[in-house]
Protein backbone atom coordinates (compact mmCIF):
# COMPACT_ATOMS: atom_id res chain seq x y z
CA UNK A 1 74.12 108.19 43.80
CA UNK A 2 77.69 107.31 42.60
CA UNK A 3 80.32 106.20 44.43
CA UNK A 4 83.86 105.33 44.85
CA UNK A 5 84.46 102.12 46.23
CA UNK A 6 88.48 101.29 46.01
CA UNK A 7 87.93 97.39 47.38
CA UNK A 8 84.24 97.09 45.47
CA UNK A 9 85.96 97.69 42.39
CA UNK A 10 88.41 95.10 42.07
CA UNK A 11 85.47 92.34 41.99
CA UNK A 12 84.73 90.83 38.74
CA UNK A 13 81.15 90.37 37.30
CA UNK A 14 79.10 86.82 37.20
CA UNK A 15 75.74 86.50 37.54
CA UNK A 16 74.88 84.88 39.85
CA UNK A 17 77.13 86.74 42.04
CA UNK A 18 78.38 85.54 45.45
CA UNK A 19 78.91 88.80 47.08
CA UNK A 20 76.00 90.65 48.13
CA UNK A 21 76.67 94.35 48.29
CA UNK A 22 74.16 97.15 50.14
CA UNK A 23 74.56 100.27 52.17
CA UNK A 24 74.62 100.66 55.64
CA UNK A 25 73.14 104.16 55.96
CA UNK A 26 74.03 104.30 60.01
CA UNK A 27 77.84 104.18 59.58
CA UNK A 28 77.29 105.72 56.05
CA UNK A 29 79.26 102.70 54.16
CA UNK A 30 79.68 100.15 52.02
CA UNK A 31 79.79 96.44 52.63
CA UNK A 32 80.45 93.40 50.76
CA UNK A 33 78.92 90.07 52.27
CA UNK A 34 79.91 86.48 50.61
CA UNK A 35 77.03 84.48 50.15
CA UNK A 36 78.57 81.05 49.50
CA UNK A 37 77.57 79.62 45.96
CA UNK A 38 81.56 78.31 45.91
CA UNK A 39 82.58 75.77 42.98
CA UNK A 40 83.87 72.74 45.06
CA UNK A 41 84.22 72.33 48.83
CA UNK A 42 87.80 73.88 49.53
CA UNK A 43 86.39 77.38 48.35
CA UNK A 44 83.43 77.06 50.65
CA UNK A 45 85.49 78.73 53.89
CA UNK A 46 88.05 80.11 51.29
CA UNK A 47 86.71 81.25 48.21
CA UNK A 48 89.21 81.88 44.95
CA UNK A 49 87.28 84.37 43.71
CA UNK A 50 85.06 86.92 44.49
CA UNK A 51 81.82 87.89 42.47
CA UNK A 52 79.20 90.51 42.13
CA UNK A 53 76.72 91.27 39.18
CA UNK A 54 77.38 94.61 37.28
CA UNK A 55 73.49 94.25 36.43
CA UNK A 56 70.76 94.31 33.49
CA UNK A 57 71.44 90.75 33.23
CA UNK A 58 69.67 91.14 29.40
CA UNK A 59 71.74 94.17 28.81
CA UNK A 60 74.51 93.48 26.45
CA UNK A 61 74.64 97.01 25.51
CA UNK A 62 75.61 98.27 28.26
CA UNK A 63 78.33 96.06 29.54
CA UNK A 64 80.55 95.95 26.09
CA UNK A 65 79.94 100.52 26.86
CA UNK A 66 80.27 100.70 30.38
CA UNK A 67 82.33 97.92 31.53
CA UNK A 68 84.15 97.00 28.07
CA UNK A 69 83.12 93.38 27.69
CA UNK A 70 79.61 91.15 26.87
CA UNK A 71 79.30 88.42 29.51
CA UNK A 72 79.67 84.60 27.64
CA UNK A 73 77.54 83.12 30.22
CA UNK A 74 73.98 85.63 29.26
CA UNK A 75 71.41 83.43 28.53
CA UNK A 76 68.56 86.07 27.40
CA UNK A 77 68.92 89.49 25.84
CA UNK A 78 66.63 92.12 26.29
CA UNK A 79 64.17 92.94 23.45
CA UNK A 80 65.14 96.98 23.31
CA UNK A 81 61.48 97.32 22.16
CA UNK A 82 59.80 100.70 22.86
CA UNK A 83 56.32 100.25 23.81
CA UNK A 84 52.71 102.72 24.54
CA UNK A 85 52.89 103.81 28.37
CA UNK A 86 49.84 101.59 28.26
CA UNK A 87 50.85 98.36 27.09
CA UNK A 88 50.82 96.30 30.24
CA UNK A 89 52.59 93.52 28.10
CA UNK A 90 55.79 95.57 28.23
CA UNK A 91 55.96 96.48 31.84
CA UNK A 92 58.26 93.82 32.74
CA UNK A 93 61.43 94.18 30.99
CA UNK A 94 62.92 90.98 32.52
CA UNK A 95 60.59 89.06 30.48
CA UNK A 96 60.39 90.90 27.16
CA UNK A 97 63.61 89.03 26.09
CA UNK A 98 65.31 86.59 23.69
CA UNK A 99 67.09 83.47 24.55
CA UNK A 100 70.56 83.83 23.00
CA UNK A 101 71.26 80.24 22.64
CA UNK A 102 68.57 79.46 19.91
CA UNK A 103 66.80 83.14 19.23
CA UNK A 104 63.79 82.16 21.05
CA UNK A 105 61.27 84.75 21.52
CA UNK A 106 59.74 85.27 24.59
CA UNK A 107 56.09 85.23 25.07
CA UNK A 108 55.71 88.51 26.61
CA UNK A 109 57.39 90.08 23.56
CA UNK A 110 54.81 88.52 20.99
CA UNK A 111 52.12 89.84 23.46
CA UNK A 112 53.63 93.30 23.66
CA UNK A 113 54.10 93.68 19.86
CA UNK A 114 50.25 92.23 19.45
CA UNK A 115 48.67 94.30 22.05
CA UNK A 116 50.84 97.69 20.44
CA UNK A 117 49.48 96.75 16.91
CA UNK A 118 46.30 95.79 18.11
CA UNK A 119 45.30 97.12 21.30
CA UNK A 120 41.62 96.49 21.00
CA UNK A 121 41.89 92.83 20.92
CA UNK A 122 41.56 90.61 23.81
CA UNK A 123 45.03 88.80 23.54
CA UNK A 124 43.97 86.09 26.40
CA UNK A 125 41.08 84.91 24.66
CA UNK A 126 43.53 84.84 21.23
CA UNK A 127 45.95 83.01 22.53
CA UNK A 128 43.57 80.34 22.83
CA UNK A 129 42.76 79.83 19.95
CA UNK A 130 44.05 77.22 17.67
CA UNK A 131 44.43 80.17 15.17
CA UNK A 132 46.58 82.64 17.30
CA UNK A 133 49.49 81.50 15.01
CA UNK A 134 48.68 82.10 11.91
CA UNK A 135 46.87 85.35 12.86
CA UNK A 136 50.20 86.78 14.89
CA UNK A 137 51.85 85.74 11.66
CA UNK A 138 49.20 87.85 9.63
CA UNK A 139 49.45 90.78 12.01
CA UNK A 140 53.09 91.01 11.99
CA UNK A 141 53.28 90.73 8.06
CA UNK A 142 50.74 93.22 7.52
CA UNK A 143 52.76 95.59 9.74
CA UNK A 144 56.10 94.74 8.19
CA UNK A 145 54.39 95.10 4.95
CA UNK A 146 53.02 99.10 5.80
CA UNK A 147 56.46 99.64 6.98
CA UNK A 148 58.19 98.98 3.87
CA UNK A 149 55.67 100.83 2.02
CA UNK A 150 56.41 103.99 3.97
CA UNK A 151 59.69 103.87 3.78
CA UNK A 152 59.55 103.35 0.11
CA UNK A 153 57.29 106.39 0.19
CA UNK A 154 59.91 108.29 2.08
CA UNK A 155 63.13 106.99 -0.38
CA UNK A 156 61.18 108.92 -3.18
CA UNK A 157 60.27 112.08 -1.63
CA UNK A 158 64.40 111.70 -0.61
CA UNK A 159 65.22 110.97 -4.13
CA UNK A 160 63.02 113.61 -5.16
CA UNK A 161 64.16 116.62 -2.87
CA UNK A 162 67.75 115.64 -3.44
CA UNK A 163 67.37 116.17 -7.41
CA UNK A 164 65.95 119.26 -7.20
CA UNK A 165 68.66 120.44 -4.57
CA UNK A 166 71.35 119.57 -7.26
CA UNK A 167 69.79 121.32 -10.20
């Protein structure tokens, strides 16, 4: 549920935050609670300034929509990947990310994208071997590779159906 919360929304976002928010469902409000977490010693009784998280922490997206800026400070981005219901490799979204500072890939993600392209193979017992590179590497050029081809495939037929629309 949605709500208006005049005081709530004059704190800015950080993440870590150092204002706990939750709902007190007897009196039917809102409270804010500082949980410390201040820069130097003279904020710890008196803090400056006053944080909560907006949330998805991997979520660019959302804060340049909703909130009209991209935090500096995110350190991972979520991989927007859209997985089988059964791929237990995707089930965690906080770890199917990217690390923004050097474009790391997590992982989890390599895992997920294996296990959707393969889902018969035993990824544990892959990953342990000393080939697991060079056979992700396969996997994922073989895909990229079919990919291409299709959408090749589908430029022609495009090509094709927008020549004979024109004659």
């Amino acid at each position: 549920r949605s709500e208006l919360v005049p005081l709530g929304d004059m704190f800015n976002h950080r993440d870590p935050p150092n204002v706990k928010i939750f709902h007190d469902h007897e009196k039917d409000a809102v409270c804010f609670v500082y949980m410390g977490g201040a820069e130097s010693e003279a904020e710890c009784c008196y803090p400056k300034d006053l944080f909560i998280t907006y949330g998805q922490p991997y979520n660019p997206h959302r804060f340049l929509m909703i909130f009209g800026f991209v935090p500096t400070d995110m350190r991972e981005l979520w991989s927007h990947l859209l997985l089988s219901p059964t791929n237990a490799y995707g089930s965690d979204v906080a770890k199917m990310v990217f690390a923004c500072k050097d474009g790391m890939v997590a992982q989890r993600v390599w895992d997920a994208v294996l296990h959707e392209l393969e889902p018969s193979k035993d990824l544990e017992a892959l990953r342990l071997s000393p080939n697991y590179k060079w056979h992700a590497a396969d996997v994922l050029n073989d895909h990229v590779t079919k990919q291409l081809e299709e959408l090749t495939s589908l430029r022609q037929k495009v090509d094709t159906t927008e020549g004979e629309n024109t004659a």
